[in-house]
C-alpha atoms as a PDB file:
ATOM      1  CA  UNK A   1      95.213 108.432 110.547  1.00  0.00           C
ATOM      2  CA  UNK A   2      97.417 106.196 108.778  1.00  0.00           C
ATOM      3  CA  UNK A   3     101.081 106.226 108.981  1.00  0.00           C
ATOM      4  CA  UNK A   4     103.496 104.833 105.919  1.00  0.00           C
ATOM      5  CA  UNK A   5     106.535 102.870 106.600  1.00  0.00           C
ATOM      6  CA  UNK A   6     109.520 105.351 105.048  1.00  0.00           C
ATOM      7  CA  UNK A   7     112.650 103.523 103.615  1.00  0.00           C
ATOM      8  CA  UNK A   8     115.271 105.165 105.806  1.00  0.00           C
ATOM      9  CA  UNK A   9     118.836 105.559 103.629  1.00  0.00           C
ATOM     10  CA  UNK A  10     121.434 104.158 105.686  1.00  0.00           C
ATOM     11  CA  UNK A  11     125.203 103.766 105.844  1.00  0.00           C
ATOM     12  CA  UNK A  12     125.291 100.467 104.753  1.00  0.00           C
ATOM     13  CA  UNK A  13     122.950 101.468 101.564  1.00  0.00           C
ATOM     14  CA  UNK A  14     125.112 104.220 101.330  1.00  0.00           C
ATOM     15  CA  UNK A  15     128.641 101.471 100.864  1.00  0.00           C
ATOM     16  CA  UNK A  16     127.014  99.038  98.898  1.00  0.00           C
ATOM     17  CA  UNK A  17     125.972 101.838  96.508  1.00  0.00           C
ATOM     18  CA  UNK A  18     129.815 103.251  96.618  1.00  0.00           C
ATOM     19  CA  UNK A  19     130.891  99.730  96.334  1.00  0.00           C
ATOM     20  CA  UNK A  20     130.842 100.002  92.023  1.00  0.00           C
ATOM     21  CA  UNK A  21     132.237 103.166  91.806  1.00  0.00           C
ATOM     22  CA  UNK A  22     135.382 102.337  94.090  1.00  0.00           C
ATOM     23  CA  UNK A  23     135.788  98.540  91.713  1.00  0.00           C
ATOM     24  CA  UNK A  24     136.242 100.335  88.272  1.00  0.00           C
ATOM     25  CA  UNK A  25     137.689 104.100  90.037  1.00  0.00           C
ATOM     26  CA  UNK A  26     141.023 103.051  87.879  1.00  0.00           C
ATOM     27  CA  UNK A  27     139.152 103.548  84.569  1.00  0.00           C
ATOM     28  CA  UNK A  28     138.447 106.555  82.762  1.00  0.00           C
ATOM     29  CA  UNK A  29     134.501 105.826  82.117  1.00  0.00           C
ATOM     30  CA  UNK A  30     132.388 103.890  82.969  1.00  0.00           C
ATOM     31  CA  UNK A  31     128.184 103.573  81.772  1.00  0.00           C
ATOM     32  CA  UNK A  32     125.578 103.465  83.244  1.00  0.00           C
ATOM     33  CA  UNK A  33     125.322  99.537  85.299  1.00  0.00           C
ATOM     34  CA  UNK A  34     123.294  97.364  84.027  1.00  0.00           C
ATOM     35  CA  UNK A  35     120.223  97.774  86.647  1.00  0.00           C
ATOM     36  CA  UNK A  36     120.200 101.669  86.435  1.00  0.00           C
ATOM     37  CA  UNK A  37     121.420 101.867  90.157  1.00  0.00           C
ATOM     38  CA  UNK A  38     124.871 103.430  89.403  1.00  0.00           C
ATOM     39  CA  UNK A  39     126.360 106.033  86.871  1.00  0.00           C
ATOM     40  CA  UNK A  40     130.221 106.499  86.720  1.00  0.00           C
ATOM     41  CA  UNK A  41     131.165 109.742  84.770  1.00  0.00           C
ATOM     42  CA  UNK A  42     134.621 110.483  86.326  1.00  0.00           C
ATOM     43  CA  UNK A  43     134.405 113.888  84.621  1.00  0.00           C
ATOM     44  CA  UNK A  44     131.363 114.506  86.317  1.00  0.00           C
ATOM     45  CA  UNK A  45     129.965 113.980  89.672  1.00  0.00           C
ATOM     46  CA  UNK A  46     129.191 110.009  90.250  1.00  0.00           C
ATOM     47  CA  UNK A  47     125.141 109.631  90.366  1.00  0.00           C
ATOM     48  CA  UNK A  48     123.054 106.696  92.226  1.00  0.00           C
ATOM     49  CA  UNK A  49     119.522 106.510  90.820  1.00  0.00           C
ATOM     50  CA  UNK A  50     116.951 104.946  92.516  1.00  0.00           C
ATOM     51  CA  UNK A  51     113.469 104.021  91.701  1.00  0.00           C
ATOM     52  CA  UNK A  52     110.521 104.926  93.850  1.00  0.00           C
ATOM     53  CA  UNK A  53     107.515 102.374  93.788  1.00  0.00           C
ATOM     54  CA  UNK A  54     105.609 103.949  96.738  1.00  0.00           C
ATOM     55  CA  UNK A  55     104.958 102.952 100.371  1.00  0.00           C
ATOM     56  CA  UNK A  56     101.219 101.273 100.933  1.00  0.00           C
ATOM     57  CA  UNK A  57      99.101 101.021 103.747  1.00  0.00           C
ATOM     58  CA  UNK A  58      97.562  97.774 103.852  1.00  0.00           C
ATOM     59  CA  UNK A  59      94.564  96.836 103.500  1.00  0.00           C
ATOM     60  CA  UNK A  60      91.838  97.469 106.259  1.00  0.00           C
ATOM     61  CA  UNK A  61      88.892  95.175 105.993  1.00  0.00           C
ATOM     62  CA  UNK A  62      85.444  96.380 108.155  1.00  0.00           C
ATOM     63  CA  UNK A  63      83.383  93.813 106.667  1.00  0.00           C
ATOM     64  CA  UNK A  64      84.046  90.100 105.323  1.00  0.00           C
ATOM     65  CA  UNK A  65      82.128  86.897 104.398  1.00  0.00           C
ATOM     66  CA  UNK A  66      82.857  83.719 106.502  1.00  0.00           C
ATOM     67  CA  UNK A  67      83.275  81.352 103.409  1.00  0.00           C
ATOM     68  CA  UNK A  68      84.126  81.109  99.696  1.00  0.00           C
ATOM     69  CA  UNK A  69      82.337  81.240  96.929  1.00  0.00           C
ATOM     70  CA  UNK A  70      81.816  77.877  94.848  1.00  0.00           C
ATOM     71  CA  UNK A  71      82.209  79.883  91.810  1.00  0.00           C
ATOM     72  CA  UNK A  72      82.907  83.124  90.197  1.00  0.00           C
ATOM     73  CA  UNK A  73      79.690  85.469  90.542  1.00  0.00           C
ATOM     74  CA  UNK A  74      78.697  87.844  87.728  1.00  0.00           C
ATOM     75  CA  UNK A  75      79.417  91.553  88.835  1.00  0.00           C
ATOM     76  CA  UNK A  76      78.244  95.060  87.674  1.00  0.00           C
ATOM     77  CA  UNK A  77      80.815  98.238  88.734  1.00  0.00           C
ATOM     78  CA  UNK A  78      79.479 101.284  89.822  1.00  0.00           C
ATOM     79  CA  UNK A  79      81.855 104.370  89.279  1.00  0.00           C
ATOM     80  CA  UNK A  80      83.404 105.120  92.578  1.00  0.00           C
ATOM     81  CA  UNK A  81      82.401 108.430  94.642  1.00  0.00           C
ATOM     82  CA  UNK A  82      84.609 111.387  95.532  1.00  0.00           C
ATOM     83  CA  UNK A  83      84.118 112.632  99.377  1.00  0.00           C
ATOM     84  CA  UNK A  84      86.307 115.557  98.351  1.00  0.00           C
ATOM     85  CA  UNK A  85      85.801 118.711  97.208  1.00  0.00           C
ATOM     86  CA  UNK A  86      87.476 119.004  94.016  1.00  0.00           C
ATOM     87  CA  UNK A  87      86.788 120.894  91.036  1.00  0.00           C
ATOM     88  CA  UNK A  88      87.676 118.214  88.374  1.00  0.00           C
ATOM     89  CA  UNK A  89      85.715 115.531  90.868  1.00  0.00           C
ATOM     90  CA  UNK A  90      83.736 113.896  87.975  1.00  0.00           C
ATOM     91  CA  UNK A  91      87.266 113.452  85.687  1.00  0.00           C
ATOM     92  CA  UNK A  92      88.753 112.085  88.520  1.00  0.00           C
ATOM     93  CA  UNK A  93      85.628 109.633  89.419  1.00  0.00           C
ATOM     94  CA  UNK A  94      85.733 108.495  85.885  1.00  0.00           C
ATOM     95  CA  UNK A  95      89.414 108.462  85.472  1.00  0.00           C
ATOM     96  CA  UNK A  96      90.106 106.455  88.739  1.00  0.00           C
ATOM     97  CA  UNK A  97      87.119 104.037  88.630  1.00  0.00           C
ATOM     98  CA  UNK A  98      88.158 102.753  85.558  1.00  0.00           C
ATOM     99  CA  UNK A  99      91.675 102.192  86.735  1.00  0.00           C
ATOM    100  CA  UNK A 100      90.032  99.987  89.313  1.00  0.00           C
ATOM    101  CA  UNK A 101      87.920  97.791  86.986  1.00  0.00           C
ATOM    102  CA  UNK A 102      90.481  97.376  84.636  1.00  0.00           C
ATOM    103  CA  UNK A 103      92.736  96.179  87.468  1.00  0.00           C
ATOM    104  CA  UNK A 104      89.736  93.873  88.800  1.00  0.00           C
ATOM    105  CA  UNK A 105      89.598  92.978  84.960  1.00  0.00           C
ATOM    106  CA  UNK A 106      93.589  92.004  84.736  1.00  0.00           C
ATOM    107  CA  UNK A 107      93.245  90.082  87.999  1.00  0.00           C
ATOM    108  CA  UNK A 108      89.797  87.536  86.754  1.00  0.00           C
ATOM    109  CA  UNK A 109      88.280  88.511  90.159  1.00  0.00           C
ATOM    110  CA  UNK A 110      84.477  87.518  88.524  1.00  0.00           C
ATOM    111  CA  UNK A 111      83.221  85.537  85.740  1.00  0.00           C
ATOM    112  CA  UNK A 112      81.518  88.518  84.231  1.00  0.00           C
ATOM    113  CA  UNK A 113      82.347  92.612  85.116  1.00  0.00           C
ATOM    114  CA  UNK A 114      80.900  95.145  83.124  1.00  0.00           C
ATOM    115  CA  UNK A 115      81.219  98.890  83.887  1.00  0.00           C
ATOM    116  CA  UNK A 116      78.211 100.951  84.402  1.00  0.00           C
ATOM    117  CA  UNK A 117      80.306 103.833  83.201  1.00  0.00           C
ATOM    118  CA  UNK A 118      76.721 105.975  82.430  1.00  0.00           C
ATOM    119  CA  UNK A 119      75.656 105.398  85.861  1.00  0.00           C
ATOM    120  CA  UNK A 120      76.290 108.359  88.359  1.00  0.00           C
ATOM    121  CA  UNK A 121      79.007 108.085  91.539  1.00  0.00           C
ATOM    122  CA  UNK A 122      78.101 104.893  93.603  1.00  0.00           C
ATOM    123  CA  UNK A 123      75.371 105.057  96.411  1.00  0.00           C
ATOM    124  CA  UNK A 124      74.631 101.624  96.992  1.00  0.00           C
ATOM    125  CA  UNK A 125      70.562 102.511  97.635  1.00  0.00           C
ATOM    126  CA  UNK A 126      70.590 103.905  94.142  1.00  0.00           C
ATOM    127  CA  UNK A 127      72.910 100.969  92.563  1.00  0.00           C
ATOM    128  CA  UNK A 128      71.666  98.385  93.867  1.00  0.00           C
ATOM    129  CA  UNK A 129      68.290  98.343  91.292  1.00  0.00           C
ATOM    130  CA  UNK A 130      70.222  98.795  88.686  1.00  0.00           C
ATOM    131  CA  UNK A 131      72.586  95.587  89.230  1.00  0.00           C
ATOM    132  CA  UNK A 132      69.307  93.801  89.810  1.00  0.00           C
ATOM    133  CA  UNK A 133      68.517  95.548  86.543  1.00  0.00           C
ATOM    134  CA  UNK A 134      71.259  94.321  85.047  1.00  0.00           C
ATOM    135  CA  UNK A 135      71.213  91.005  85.821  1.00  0.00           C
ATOM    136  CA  UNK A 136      74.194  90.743  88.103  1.00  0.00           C
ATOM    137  CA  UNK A 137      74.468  88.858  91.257  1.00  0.00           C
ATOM    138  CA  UNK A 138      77.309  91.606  93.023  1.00  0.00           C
ATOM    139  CA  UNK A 139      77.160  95.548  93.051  1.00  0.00           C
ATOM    140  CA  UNK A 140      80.779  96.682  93.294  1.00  0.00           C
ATOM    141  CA  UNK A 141      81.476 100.132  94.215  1.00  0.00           C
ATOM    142  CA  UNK A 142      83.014 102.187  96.922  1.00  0.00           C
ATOM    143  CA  UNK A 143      84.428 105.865  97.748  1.00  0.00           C
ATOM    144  CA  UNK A 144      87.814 107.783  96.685  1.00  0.00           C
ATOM    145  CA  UNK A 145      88.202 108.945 100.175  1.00  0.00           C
ATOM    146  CA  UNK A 146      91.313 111.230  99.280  1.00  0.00           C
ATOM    147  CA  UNK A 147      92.879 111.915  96.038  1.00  0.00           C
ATOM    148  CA  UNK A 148      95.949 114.091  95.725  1.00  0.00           C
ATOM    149  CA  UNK A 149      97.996 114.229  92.135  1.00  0.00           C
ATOM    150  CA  UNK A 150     101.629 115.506  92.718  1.00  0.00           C
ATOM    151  CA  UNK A 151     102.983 114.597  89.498  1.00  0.00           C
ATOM    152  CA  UNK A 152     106.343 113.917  88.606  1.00  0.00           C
ATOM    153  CA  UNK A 153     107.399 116.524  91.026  1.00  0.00           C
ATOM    154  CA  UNK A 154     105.605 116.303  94.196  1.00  0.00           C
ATOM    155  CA  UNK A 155     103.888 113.817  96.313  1.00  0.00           C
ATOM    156  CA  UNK A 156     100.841 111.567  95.267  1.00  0.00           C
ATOM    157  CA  UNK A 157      98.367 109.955  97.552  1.00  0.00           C
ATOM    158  CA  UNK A 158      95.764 107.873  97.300  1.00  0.00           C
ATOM    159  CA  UNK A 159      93.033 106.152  99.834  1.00  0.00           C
ATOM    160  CA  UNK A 160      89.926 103.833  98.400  1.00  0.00           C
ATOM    161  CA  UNK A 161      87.282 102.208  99.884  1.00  0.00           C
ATOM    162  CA  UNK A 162      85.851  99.240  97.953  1.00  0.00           C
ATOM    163  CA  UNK A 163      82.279  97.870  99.059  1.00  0.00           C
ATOM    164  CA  UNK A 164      80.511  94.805  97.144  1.00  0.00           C
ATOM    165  CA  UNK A 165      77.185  93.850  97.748  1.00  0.00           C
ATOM    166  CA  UNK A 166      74.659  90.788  97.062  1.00  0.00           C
ATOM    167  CA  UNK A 167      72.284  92.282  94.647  1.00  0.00           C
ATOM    168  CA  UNK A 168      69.545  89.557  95.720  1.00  0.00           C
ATOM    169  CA  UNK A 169      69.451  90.252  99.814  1.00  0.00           C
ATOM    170  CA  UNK A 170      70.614  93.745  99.256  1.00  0.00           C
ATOM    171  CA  UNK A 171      73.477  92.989 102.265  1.00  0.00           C
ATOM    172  CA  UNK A 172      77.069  94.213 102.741  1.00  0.00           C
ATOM    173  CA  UNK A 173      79.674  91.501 101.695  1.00  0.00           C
ATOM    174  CA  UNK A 174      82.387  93.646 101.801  1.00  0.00           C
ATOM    175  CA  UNK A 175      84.163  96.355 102.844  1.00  0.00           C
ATOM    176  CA  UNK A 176      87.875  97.313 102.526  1.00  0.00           C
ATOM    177  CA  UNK A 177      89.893 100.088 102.430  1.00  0.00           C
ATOM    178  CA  UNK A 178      93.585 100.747 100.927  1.00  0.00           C
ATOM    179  CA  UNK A 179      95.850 103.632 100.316  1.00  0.00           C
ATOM    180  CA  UNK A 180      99.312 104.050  98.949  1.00  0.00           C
ATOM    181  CA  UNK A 181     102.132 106.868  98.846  1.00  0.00           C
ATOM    182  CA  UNK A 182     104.112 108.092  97.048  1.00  0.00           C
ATOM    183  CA  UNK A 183     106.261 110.930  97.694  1.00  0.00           C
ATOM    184  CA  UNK A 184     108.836 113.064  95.730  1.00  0.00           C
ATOM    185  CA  UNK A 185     112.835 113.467  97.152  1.00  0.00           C
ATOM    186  CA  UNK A 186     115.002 116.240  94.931  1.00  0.00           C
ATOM    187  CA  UNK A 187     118.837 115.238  94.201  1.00  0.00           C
ATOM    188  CA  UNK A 188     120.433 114.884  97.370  1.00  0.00           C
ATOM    189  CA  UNK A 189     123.746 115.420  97.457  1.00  0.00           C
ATOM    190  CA  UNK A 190     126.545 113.625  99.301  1.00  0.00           C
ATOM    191  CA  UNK A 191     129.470 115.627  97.830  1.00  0.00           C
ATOM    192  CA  UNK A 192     130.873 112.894  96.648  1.00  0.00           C
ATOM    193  CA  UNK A 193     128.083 111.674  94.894  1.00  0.00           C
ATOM    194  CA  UNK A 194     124.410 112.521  94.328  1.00  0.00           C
ATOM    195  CA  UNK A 195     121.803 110.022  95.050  1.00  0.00           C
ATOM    196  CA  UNK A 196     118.521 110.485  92.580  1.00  0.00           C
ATOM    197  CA  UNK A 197     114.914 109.251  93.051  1.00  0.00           C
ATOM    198  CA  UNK A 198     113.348 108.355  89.594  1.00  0.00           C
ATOM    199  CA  UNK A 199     109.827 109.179  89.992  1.00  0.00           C
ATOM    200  CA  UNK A 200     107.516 106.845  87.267  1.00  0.00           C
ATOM    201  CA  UNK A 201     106.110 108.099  84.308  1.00  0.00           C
ATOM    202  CA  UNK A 202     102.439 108.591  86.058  1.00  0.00           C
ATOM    203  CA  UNK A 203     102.719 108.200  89.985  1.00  0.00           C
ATOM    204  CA  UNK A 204      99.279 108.540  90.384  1.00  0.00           C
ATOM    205  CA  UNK A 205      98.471 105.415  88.080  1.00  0.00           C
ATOM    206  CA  UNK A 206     101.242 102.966  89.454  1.00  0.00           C
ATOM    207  CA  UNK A 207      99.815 103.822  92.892  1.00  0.00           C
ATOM    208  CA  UNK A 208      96.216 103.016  91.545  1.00  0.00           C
ATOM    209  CA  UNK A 209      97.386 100.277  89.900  1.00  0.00           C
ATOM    210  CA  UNK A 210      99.069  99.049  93.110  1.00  0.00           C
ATOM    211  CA  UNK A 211      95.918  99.212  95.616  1.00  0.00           C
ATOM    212  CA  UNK A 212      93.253  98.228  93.401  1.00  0.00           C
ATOM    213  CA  UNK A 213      95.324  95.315  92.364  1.00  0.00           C
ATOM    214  CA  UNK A 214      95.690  93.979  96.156  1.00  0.00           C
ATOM    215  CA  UNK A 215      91.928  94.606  96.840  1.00  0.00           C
ATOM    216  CA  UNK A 216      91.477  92.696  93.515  1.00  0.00           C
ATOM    217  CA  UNK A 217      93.483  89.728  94.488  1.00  0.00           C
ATOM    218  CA  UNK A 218      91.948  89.676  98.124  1.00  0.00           C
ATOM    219  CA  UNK A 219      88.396  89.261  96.208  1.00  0.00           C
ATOM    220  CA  UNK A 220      89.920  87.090  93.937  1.00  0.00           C
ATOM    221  CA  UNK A 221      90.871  84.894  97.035  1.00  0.00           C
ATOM    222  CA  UNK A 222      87.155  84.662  97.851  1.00  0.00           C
ATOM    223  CA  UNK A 223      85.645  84.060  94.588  1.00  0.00           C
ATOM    224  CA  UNK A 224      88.243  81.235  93.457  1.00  0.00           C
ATOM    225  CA  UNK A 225      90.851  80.358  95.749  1.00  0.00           C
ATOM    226  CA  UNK A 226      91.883  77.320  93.976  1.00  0.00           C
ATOM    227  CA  UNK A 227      92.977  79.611  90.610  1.00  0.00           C
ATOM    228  CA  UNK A 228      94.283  82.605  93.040  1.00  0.00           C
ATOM    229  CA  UNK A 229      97.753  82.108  93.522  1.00  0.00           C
ATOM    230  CA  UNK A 230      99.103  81.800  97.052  1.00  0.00           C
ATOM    231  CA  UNK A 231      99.485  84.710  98.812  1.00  0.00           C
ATOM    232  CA  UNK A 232     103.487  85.145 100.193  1.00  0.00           C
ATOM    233  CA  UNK A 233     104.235  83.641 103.741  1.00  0.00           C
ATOM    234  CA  UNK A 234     104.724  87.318 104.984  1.00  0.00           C
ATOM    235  CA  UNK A 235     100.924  88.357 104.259  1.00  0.00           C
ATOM    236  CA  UNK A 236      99.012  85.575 105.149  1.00  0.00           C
ATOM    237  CA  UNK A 237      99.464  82.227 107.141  1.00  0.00           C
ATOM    238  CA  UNK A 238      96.525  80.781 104.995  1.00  0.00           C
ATOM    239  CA  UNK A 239      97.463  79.897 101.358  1.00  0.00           C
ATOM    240  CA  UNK A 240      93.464  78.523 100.654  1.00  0.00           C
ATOM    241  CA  UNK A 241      91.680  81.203 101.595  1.00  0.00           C
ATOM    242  CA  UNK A 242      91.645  84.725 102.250  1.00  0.00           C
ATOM    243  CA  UNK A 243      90.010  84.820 106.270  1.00  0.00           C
ATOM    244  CA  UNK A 244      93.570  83.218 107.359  1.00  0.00           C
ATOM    245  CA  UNK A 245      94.355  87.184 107.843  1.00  0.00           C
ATOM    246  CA  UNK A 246      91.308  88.683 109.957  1.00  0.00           C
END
């Protein structure tokens, strides 16, 4: 099971958020500050908004290569499978997967990675010929191991397992798994003030967006570490390469 790391609203967050309302308490409005954080209405109750970005898992890696690649491979990306049992399961195969790719996309992980959007939910026995097929020298694909859409108004969560292959041996490269959070607070209300969680405008996406974009970067680290930056001193103690971690 994995467990997320909650944010846990303290006393001092608590001051430092009162902190602006107590400085201009002598004047008869006051809008909104400049970051969003505080609202100052004095004929209404004060309001501290913050914005929720989701708590992540890190990622787990099962398999890994022992060195870089000298350059950036060619790629073909199977649509990823769904191990539940949902009745929109295709939609959200399709609608996920290409989150994914266009996050791999955004990041430059591969010279070359073209979406086999026709092709049906990745098995790599089945995939595998057709990147050979295609010409490609890695099968990318993997498994949305649990998918749940809360909206703007309850709790999203996410978990994806990410598997690349070498199309000419047939063997396992890869294999990684990441999930990401994120859950829904009402108004809470501290009678003297009501602290409120802006949920973004698609959860579900920024937490897609967020997890497919750190497996992206890990590959990224693999297939060019020279043009990926740096990872930060709190992830990794090896800025050349991603194995520094496992």
């Amino acid at each position: 099971m994995i467990h997320f790391g909650r944010a846990i609203f303290t006393r001092t967050r608590v001051l430092r958020a009162l902190l602006p309302l107590f400085l201009v308490s002598t004047l008869p409005a006051c809008a909104p500050a400049p970051d969003g954080i505080a609202r100052l209405d004095l004929a209404s109750q004060p309001q501290i908004f913050s914005n929720e970005d989701g708590y992540y898992a890190g990622i787990t890696v099962m398999v890994h290569p022992n060195v870089n690649l000298t350059h950036k491979p060619t790629a073909l990306f199977v649509p990823m499978g769904l191990t539940q049992e949902l009745r929109s399961a295709y939609a959200v195969s399709e609608g996920v997967s290409r989150q994914v790719w266009q996050c791999m996309l955004n990041e430059g992980t591969f010279s070359t990675l073209e979406l086999a959007d026709m092709a049906p939910p990745y098995r790599a026995d089945m995939a595998l010929p057709l990147a050979r097929q295609m010409g490609a020298e890695l099968l990318i694909g993997g498994y949305i191991t649990y998918y749940f859409d809360g909206g703007s108004t309850g709790d999203s969560r996410i978990s994806l397992q990410l598997e690349v292959y070498d199309t000419r041996t047939g063997a396992m490269l890869w294999s990684m798994a990441h999930a990401g959070m994120m859950p829904y607070q009402p108004p809470r209300d501290f009678i003297l003030l009501e602290v409120t969680q802006r949920m973004p405008a698609d959860p579900m996406g920024t937490l897609i967006a967020s997890v497919a974009g750190d497996m992206a970067r890990l590959l990224h680290m693999w297939t060019d570490p020279e043009e990926c930056p740096p990872p930060s001193l709190g992830s990794s103690s090896n800025g050349e390469s991603a194995f520094g971690r496992f």
